[in-house]
C-alpha atoms as a PDB file:
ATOM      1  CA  UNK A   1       1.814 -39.886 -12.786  1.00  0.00           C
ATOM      2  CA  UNK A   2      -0.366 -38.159 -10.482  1.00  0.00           C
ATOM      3  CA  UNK A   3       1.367 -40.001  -7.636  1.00  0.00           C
ATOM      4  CA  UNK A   4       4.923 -39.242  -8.503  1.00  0.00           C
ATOM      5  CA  UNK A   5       4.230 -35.880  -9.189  1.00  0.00           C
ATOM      6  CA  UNK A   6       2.924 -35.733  -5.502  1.00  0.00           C
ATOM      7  CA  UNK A   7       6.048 -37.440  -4.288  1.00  0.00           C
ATOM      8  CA  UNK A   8       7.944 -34.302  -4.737  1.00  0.00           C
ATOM      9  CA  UNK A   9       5.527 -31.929  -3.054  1.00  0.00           C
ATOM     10  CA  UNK A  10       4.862 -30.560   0.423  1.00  0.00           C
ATOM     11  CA  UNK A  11       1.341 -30.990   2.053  1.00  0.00           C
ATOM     12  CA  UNK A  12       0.342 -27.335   1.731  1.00  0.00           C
ATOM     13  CA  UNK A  13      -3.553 -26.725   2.108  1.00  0.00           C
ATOM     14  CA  UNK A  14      -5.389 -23.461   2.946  1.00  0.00           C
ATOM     15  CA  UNK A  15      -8.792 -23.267   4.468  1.00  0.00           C
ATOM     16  CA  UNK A  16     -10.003 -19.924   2.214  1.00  0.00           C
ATOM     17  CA  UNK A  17      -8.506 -22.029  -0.964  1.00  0.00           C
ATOM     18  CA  UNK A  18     -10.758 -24.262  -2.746  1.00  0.00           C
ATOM     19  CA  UNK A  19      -7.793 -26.535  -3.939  1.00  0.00           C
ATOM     20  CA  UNK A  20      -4.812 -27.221  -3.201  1.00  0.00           C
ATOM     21  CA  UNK A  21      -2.063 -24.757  -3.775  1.00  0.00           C
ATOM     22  CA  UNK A  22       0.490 -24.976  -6.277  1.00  0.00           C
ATOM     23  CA  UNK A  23       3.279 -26.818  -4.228  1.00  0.00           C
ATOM     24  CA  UNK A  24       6.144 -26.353  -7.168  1.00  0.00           C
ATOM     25  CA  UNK A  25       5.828 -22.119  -5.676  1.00  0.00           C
ATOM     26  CA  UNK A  26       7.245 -23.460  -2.962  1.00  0.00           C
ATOM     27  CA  UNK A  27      10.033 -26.017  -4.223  1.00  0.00           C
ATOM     28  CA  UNK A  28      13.498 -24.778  -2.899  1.00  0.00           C
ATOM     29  CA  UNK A  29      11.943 -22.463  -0.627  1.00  0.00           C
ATOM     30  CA  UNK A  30      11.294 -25.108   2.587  1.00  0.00           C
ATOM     31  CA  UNK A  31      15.284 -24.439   3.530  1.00  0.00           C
ATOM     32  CA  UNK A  32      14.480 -20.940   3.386  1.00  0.00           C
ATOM     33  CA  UNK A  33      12.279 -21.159   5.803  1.00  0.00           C
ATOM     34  CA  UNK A  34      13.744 -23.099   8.080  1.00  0.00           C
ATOM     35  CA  UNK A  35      16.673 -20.952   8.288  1.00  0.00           C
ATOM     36  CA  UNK A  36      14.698 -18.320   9.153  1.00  0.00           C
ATOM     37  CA  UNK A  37      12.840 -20.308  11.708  1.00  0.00           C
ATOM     38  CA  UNK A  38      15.687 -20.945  13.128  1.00  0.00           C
ATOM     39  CA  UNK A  39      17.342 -17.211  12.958  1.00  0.00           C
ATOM     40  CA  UNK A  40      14.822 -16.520  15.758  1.00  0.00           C
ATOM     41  CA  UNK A  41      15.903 -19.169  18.452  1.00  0.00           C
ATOM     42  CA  UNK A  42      16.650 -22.828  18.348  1.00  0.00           C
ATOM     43  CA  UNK A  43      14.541 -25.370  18.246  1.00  0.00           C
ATOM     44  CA  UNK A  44      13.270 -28.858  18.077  1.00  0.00           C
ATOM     45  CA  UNK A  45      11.649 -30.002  14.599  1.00  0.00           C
ATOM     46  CA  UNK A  46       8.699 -30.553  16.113  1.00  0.00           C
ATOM     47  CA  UNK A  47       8.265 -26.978  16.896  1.00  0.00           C
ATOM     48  CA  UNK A  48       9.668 -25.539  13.803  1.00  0.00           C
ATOM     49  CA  UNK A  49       6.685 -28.092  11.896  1.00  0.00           C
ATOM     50  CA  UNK A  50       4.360 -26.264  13.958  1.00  0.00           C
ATOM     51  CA  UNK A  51       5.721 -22.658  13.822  1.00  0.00           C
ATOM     52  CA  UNK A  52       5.823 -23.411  10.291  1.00  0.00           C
ATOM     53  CA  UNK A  53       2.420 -24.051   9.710  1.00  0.00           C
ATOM     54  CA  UNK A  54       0.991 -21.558  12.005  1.00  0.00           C
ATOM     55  CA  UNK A  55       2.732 -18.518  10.890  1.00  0.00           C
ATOM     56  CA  UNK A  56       2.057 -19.980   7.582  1.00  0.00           C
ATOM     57  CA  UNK A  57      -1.761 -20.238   8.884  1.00  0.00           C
ATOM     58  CA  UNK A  58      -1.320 -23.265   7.543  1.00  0.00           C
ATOM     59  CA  UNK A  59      -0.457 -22.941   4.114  1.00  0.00           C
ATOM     60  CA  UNK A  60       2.752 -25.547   4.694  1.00  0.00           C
ATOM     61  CA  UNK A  61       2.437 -28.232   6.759  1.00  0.00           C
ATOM     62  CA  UNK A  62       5.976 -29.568   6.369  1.00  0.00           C
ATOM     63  CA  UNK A  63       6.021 -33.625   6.846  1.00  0.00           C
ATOM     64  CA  UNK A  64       8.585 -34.850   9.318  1.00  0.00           C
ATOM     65  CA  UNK A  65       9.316 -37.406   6.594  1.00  0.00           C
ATOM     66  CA  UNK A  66      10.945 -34.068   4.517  1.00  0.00           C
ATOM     67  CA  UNK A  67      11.628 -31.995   7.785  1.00  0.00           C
ATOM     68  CA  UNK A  68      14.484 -34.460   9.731  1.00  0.00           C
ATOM     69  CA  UNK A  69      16.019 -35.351   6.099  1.00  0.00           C
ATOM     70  CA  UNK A  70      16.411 -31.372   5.032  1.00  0.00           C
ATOM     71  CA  UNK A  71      18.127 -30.792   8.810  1.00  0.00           C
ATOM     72  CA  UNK A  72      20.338 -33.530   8.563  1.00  0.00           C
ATOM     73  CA  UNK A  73      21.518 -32.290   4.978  1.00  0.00           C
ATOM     74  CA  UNK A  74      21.649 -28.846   6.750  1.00  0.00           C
ATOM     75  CA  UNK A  75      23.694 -30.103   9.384  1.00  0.00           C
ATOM     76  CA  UNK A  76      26.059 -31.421   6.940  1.00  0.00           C
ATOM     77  CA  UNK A  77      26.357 -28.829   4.787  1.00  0.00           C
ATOM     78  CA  UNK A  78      27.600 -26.322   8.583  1.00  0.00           C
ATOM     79  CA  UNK A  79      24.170 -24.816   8.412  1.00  0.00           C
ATOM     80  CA  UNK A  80      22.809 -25.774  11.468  1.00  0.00           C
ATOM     81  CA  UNK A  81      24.072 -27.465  14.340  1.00  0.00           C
ATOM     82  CA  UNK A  82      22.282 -30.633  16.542  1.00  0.00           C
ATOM     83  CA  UNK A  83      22.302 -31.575  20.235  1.00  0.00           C
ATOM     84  CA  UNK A  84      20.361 -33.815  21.837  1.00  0.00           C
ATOM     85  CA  UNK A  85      18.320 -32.805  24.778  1.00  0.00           C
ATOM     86  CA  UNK A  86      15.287 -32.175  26.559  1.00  0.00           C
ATOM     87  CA  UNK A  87      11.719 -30.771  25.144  1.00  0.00           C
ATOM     88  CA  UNK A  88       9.536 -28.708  26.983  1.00  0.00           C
ATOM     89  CA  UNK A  89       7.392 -31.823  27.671  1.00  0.00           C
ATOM     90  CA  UNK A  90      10.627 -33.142  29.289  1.00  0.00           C
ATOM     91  CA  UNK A  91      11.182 -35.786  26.601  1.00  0.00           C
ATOM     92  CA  UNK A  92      14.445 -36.438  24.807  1.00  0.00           C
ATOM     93  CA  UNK A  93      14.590 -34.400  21.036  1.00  0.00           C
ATOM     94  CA  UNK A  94      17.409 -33.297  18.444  1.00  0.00           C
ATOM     95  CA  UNK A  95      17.807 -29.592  19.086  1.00  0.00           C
ATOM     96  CA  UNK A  96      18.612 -27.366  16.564  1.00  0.00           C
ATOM     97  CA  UNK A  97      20.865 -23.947  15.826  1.00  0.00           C
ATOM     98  CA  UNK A  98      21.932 -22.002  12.944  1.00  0.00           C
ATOM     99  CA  UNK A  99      25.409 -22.111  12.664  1.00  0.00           C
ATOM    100  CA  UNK A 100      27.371 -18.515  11.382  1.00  0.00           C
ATOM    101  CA  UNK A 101      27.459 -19.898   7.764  1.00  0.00           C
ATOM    102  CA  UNK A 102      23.490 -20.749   8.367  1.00  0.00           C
ATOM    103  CA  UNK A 103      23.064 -17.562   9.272  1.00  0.00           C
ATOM    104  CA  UNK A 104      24.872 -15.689   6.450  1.00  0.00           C
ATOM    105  CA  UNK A 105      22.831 -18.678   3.784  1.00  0.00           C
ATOM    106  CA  UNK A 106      20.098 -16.971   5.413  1.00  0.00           C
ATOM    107  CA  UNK A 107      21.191 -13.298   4.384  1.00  0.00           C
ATOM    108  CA  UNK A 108      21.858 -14.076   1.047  1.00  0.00           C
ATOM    109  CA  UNK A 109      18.662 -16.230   0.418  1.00  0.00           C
ATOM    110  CA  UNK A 110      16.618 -12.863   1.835  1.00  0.00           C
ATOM    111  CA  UNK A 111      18.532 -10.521  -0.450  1.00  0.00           C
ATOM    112  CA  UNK A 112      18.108 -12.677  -3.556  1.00  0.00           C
ATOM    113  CA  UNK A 113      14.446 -13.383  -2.683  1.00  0.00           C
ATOM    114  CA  UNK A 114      13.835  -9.473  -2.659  1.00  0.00           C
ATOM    115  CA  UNK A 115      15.512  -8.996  -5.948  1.00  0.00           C
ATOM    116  CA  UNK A 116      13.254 -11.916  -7.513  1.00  0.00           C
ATOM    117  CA  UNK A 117       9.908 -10.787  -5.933  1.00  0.00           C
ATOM    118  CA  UNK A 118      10.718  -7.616  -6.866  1.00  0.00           C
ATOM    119  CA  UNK A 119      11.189  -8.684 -10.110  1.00  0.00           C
ATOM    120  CA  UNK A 120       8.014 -10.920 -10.767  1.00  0.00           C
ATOM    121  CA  UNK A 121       5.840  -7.735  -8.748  1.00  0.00           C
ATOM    122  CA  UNK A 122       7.398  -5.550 -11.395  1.00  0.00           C
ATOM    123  CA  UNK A 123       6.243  -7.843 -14.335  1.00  0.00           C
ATOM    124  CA  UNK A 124       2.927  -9.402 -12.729  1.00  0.00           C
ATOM    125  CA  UNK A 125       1.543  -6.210 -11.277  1.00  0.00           C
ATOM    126  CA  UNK A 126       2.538  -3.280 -13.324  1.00  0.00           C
ATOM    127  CA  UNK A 127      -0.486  -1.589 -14.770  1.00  0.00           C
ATOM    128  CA  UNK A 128      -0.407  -1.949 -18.812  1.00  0.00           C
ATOM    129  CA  UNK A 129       0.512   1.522 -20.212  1.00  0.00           C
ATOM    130  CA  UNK A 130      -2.125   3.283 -22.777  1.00  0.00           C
ATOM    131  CA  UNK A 131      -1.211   3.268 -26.003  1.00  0.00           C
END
């Protein structure tokens, strides 16, 4: 069980953690992310991996084995757009842009992310009133 249950999950570790972090925070959030990665300039998943984790200081370290699978259902779904072309280190790589409708996904995921960590800051960290 432990296995399958891992299946599902991102590799997300954090030096000042002593365990693991609970990946299932995370679950639905990785497209999130990579729209906003991706609202900043385009880029090659190689890159965004590594942006990821180090703005992350790496909290998620995004597998290419769930990275190139989420941007191809991206790509399909008009999010993003794909181009073949050169990397920095002058080898060939899928480049990658957020399309209008990526960029408007990306607008709405902020604004309902703010109303939900609003929410769980108003029930996890409200001081308890004296009775």
């Amino acid at each position: 069980m432990f296995r399958l249950a891992m299946a599902y999950r991102l590799a997300i570790y954090h030096p000042f953690v002593d365990d693991y972090l609970d990946r299932s925070l995370l679950h639905g959030s990785v497209e999130t992310l990579v729209l906003a990665l991706l609202a900043e300039g385009d880029g090659y998943g190689y890159q965004m991996r590594k942006d990821l984790a180090s703005r992350s200081h790496h909290c998620f370290q995004l597998s290419f084995g769930r990275l190139y699978p989420l941007l191809r259902s991206m790509q399909r779904r008009g999010l993003v757009t794909s181009a073949w072309g050169k990397t920095s280190k002058s080898r060939d790589g899928k480049h990658y842009s957020l399309t209008a409708k990526g960029r408007q996904e990306l607008l709405d995921r902020k604004r309902r992310w703010q109303q939900f960590s609003t929410a769980m800051d108003r029930v996890l960290f409200q001081s308890q009133k004296t009775k």
